[in-house]
Every structure is written in structure tokens, then in C-alpha cells.
Protein backbone atom coordinates (compact mmCIF):
# COMPACT_ATOMS: atom_id res chain seq x y z
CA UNK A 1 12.36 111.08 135.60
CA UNK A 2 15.62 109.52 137.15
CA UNK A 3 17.34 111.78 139.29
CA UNK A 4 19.81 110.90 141.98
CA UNK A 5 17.01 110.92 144.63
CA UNK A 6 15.26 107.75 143.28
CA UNK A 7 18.13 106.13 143.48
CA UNK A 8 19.45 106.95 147.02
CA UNK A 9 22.62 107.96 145.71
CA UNK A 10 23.40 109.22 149.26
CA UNK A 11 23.06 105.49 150.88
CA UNK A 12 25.34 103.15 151.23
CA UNK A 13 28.70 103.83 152.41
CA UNK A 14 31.71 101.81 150.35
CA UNK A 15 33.72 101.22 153.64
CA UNK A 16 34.60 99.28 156.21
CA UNK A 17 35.92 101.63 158.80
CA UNK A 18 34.48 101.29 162.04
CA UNK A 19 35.35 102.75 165.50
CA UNK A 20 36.31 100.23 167.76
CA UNK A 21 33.51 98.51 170.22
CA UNK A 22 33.68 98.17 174.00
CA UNK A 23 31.04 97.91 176.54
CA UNK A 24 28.74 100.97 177.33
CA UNK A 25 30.92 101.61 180.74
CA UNK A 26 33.82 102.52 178.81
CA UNK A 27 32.05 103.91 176.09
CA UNK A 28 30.26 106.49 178.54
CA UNK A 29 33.59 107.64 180.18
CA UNK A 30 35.10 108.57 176.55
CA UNK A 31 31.87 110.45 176.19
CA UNK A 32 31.93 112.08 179.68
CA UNK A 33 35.70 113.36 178.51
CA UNK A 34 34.29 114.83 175.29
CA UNK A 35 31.46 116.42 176.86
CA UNK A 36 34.13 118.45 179.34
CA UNK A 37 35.06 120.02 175.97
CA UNK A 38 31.82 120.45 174.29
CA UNK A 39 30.98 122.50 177.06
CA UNK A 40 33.72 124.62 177.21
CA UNK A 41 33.66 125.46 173.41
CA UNK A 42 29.51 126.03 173.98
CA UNK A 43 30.44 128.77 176.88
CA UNK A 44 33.28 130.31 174.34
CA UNK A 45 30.51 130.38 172.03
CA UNK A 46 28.58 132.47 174.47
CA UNK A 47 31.32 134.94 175.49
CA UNK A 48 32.20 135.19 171.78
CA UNK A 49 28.21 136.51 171.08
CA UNK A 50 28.58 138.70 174.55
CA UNK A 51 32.02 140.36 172.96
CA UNK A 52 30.05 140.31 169.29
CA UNK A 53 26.99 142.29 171.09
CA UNK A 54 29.31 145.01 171.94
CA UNK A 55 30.90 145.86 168.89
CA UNK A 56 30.82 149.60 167.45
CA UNK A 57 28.28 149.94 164.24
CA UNK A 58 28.36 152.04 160.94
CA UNK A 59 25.66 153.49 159.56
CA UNK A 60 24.05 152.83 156.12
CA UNK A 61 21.96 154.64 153.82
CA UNK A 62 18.78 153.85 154.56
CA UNK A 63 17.31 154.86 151.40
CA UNK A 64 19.72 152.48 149.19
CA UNK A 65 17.35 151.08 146.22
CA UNK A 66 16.57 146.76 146.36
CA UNK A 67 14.38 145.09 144.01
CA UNK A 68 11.37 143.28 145.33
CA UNK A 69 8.04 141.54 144.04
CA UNK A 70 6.12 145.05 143.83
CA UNK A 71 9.34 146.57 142.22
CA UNK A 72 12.30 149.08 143.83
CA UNK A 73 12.13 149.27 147.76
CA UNK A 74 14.30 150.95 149.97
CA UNK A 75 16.46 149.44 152.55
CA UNK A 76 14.71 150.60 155.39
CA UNK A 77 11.18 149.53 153.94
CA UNK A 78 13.08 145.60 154.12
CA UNK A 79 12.78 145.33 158.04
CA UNK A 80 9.26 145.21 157.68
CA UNK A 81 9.00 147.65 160.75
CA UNK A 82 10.98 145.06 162.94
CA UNK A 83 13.69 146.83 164.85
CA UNK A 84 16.78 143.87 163.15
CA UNK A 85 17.52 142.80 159.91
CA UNK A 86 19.48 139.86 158.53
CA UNK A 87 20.46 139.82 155.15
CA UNK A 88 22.06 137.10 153.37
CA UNK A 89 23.65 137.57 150.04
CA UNK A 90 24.21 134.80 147.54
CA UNK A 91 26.19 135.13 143.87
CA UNK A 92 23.93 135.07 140.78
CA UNK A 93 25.83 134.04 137.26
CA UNK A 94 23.46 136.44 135.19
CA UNK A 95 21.98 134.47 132.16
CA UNK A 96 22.87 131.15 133.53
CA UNK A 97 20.12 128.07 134.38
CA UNK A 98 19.41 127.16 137.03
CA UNK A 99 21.96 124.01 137.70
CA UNK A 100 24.46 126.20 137.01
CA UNK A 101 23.80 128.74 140.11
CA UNK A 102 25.94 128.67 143.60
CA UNK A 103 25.98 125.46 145.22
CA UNK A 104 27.02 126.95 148.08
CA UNK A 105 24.62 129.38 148.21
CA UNK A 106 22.15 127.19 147.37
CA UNK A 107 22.80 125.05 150.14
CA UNK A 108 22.52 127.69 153.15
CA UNK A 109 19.47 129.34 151.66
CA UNK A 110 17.54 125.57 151.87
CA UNK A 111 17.92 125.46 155.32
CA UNK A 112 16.13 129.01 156.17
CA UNK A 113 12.75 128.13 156.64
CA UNK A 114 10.95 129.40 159.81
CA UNK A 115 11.03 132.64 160.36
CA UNK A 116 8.74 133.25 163.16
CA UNK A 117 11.29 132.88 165.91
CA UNK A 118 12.89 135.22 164.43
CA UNK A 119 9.62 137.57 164.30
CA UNK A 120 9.24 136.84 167.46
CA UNK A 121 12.81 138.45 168.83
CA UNK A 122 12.08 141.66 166.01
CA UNK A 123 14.11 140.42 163.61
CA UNK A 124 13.39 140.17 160.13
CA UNK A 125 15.50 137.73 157.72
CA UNK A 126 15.61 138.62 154.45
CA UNK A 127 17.59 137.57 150.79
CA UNK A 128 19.78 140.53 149.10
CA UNK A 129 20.64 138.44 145.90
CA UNK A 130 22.97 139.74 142.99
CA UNK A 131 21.75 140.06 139.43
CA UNK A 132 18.36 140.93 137.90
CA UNK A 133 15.31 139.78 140.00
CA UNK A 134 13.19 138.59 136.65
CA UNK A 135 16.23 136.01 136.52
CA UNK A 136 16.49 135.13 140.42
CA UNK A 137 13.37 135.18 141.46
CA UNK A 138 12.93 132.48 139.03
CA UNK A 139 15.47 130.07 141.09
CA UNK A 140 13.65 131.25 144.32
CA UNK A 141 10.09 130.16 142.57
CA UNK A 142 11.92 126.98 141.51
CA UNK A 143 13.56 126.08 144.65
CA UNK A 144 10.55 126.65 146.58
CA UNK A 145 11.81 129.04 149.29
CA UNK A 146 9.55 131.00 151.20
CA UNK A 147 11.92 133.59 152.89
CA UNK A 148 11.72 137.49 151.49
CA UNK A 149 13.87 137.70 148.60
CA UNK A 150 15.13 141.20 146.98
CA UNK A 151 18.17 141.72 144.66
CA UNK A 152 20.80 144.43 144.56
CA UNK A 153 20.48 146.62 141.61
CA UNK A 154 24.22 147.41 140.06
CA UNK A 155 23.87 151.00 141.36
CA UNK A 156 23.15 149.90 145.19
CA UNK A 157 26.17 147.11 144.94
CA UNK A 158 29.33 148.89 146.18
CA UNK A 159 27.02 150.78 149.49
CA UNK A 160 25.69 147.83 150.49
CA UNK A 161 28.78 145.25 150.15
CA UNK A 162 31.20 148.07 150.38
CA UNK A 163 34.58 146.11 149.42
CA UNK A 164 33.68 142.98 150.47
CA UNK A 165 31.91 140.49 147.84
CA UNK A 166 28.42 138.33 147.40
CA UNK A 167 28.11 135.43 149.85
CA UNK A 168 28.28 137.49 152.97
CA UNK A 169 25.29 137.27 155.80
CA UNK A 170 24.80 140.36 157.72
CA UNK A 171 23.05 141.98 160.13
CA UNK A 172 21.49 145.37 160.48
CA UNK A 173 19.97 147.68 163.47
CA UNK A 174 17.29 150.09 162.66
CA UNK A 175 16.89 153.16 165.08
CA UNK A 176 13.97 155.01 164.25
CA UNK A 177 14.67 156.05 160.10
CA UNK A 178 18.54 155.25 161.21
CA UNK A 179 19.93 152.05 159.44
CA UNK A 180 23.01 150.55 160.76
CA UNK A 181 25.12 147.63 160.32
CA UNK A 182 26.38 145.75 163.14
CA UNK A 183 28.26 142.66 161.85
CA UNK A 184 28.91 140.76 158.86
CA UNK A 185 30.56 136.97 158.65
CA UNK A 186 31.33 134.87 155.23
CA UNK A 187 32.77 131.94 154.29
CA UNK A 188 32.40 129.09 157.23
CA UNK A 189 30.57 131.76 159.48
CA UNK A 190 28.14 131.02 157.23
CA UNK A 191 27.05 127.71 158.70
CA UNK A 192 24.96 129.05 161.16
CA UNK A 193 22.40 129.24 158.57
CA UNK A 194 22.82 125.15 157.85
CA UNK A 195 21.79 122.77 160.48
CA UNK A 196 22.58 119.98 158.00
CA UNK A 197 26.34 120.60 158.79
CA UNK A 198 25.71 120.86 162.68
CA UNK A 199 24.33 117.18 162.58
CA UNK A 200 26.51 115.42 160.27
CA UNK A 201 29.04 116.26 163.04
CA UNK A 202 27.75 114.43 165.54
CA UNK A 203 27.79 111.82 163.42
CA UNK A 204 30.66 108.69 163.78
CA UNK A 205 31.98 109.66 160.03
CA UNK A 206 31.46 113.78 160.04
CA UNK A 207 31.06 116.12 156.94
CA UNK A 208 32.82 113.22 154.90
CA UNK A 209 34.77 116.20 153.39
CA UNK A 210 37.93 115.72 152.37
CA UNK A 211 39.51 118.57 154.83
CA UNK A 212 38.60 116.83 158.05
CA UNK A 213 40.56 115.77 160.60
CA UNK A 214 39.14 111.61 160.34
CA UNK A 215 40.80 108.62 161.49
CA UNK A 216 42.37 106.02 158.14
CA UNK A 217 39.49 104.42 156.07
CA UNK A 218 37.00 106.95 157.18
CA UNK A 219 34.99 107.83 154.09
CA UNK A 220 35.64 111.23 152.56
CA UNK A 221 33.78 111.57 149.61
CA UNK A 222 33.43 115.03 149.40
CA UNK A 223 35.50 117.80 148.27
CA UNK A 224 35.25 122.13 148.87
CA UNK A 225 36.32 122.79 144.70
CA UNK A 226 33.90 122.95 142.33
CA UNK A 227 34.88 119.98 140.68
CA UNK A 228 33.10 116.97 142.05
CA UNK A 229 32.95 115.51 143.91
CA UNK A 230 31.56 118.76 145.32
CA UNK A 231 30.54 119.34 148.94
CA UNK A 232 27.14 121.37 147.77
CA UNK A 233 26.82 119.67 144.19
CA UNK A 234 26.39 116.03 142.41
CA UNK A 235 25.91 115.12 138.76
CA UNK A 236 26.31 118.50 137.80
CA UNK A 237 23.51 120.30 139.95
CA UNK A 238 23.44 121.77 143.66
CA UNK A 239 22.03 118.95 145.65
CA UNK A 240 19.20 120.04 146.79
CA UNK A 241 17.63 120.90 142.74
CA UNK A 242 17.32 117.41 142.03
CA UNK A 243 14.23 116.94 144.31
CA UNK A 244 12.50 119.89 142.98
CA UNK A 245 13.17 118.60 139.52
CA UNK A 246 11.42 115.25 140.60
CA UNK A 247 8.21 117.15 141.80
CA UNK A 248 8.21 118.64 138.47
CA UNK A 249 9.27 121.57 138.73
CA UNK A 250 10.30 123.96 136.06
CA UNK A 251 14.13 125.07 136.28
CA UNK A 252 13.53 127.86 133.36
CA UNK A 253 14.66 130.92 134.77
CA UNK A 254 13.33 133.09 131.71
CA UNK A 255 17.08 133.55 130.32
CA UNK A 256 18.25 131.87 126.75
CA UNK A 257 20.01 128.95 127.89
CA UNK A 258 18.07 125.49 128.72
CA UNK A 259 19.18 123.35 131.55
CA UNK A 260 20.52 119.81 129.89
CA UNK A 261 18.71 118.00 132.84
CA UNK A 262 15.24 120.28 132.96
């Protein structure tokens, strides 16, 4: 099968930008000015988490219904009898294949992984998808992710996002048979869940996104629409399908409509 992959469609850069060159002295004293502001912006980071920590909490109904692998579960049941929770909740288009899911979604749920550090500070980490679980656990199957995964029944929707909307990552505190939540983040908060982002910024030419701040010539190849070029998808799938597809996978996720590249 050809698939972008194979052909190292992320390789070669068409430019010619480069930063300018000087000798390592100079280069190390631009560096040694950066790094006064990396470090500042690392200690904001910390006395943002230290205001975070002491924010007020609501409670939730700890009985509200999820769907797992052994059927309906109740929220409480999901921390696995660790004393935190984090839940992240990606969109589901309901009798859709799988190329056609959230790129974006799809992108922050590849990088999750690990969990055992997490274990390890009582927290458990969990998936609260939208739409029928015969359908998403599918994509999950198919993707080859390892982390719990549950979706939100229709009925348990408006308590658990409560006027807010799918793609949200929160977290939870249980106290005793008490469930509350204690914050919630979206959009770019999100990339706390995507190391992939953290390195491309070290790197001379970013995110390549078309939204950063990059000197003339500097490629930016990538866009935040969903047309493409898309930041999370190419030739029509998320990025990180085409892979699975190679190891020959099976994108059928049980509904109606075929994939055109499965």
C-alpha cells in the first residue's frame, strides 16, 4: 500500500531560509539572553499551577452513566479507586469512517501513552468520547491506543459537559463517594497532552503553522482550518491513521460508509 509514510512526505523542506551563522561565542550569548526568558515563563508556569491548585470545585454526580467495554459504568467506578481523574473528551461524527473523525482530537489522544506516572501520583487518565461506543471503540481498536476509553451516553451529555462542548480535558477529585471537578481547559490548553508540539518549538523553523510569529522565507506549511493543508490532517486523513493503515490495519468502524483509502 502507498501511503504518505513510505514516501516521507514529511522530509524535505522546499526552502532556503536559514538563520544567520556566527561563531559559537556569539551564538551562546543570544542563547544565554533567551534562556533569562525561558526561565521566567517556566516559574510563571509554576505560580500559574500554585494559583490553579487553589481554585474552588463543584461537585458532580457521581453516579452519571458512561459506556465502557463491560457495558454502563458510573462515573465514580472510572477512577479506578485512585483519588484523581482526568478525562479528555474528543468529538465523534456518528456514522462516519474513520478518516473522517477529529484530527485534532486525534492528534492529542496519540500522544497519551504511559500512564503509570500518572498511577503513581493517584491519578487515573481516562477517554469520555461522544457518540455510541460500538462506533468509537472501533477508532480506539484501530488507532491502537491503550488508554481507558468510555463514551458519554446522550442522557449523561449536558451533566458532564454542562454548557461547554466536546474537546475539553478535565480533571476530577474524588472524596470518599464525593465526585468533584476541579478544572477544565480546551482549545490550546490542550497541548499539554502533545509533546510533539513542545519539540517542534525548539526547533529553528517551529510548528510551521501558518499563525506563527517566523522570520520571511520561514516555511509555513501548515494551516489551523480544516482545509489542508491542515495542522492535524494530510491527503484527507488525520496524520497519524496513515501508519496504522500501513500495518494493516482495518479502519471499519462497523457503520455503513467505507473509507475510500481503507
Amino acid at each position: 500500500m502507498n501511503t504518505p509514510d513510505q514516501h516521507n512526505f514529511a522530509r524535505g523542506l522546499d526552502t532556503s531560509a536559514l538563520p544567520a551563522v556566527v561563531d559559537r561565542a556569539t551564538w551562546q550569548a543570544e542563547l544565554d539572553t533567551l534562556r533569562v526568558r525561558e526561565k521566567a515563563h517556566t516559574r510563571e508556569g509554576d505560580a500559574i499551577a500554585a494559583v490553579r491548585r487553589r481554585l474552588p470545585m463543584v461537585e458532580v454526580d457521581p453516579s452519571i452513566q458512561l459506556v465502557g467495554p463491560h457495558g454502563p459504568i458510573p462515573l465514580l467506578s472510572v477512577f479506578e479507586g485512585r483519588r484523581l481523574l482526568i478525562a479528555y473528551f474528543p468529538m465523534w461524527h456518528t456514522g462516519q469512517p474513520a478518516s473522517a473523525q477529529c484530527e485534532g482530537c486525534t492528534f492529542s489522544t496519540t500522544h497519551i501513552n504511559e500512564l503509570s506516572y500518572l498511577h503513581s501520583r493517584d491519578v487515573t487518565y481516562a477517554t469520555f468520547c461522544e457518540g455510541p461506543y460500538e462506533e468509537s471503540s472501533r477508532y480506539h481498536d484501530f488507532m491502537g491506543w491503550t488508554a481507558p476509553w468510555y463514551s458519554v451516553p446522550q442522557d449523561s451529555v449536558d451533566q458532564l459537559i454542562a454548557d461547554r462542548h466536546f474537546g475539553i480535558l478535565v480533571s476530577y477529585l474524588r472524596d470518599g463517594d464525593q465526585v468533584f471537578e476541579t478544572y477544565w481547559t480546551t482549545g490550546r490548553g490542550n497541548e499539554v497532552m502533545a509533546p510533539s508540539y513542545g519539540l517542534l518549538d525548539l526547533t529553528v523553523y517551529g510548528r510551521q503553522e501558518t499563525w506563527e510569529d517566523s522570520p520571511a522565507g520561514w516555511p509555513q506549511r501548515w494551516g489551523e482550518n480544516t482545509s489542508e493543508p491542515n495542522a492535524f490532517r494530510i491527503s484527507g486523513r488525520p496524520i497519524s491513521q496513515w501508519s496504522r493503515l500501513a500495518a494493516g490495519r482495518s479502519d471499519d468502524l462497523g457503520t455503513k460508509t467505507t473509507a475510500p483509502n481503507g
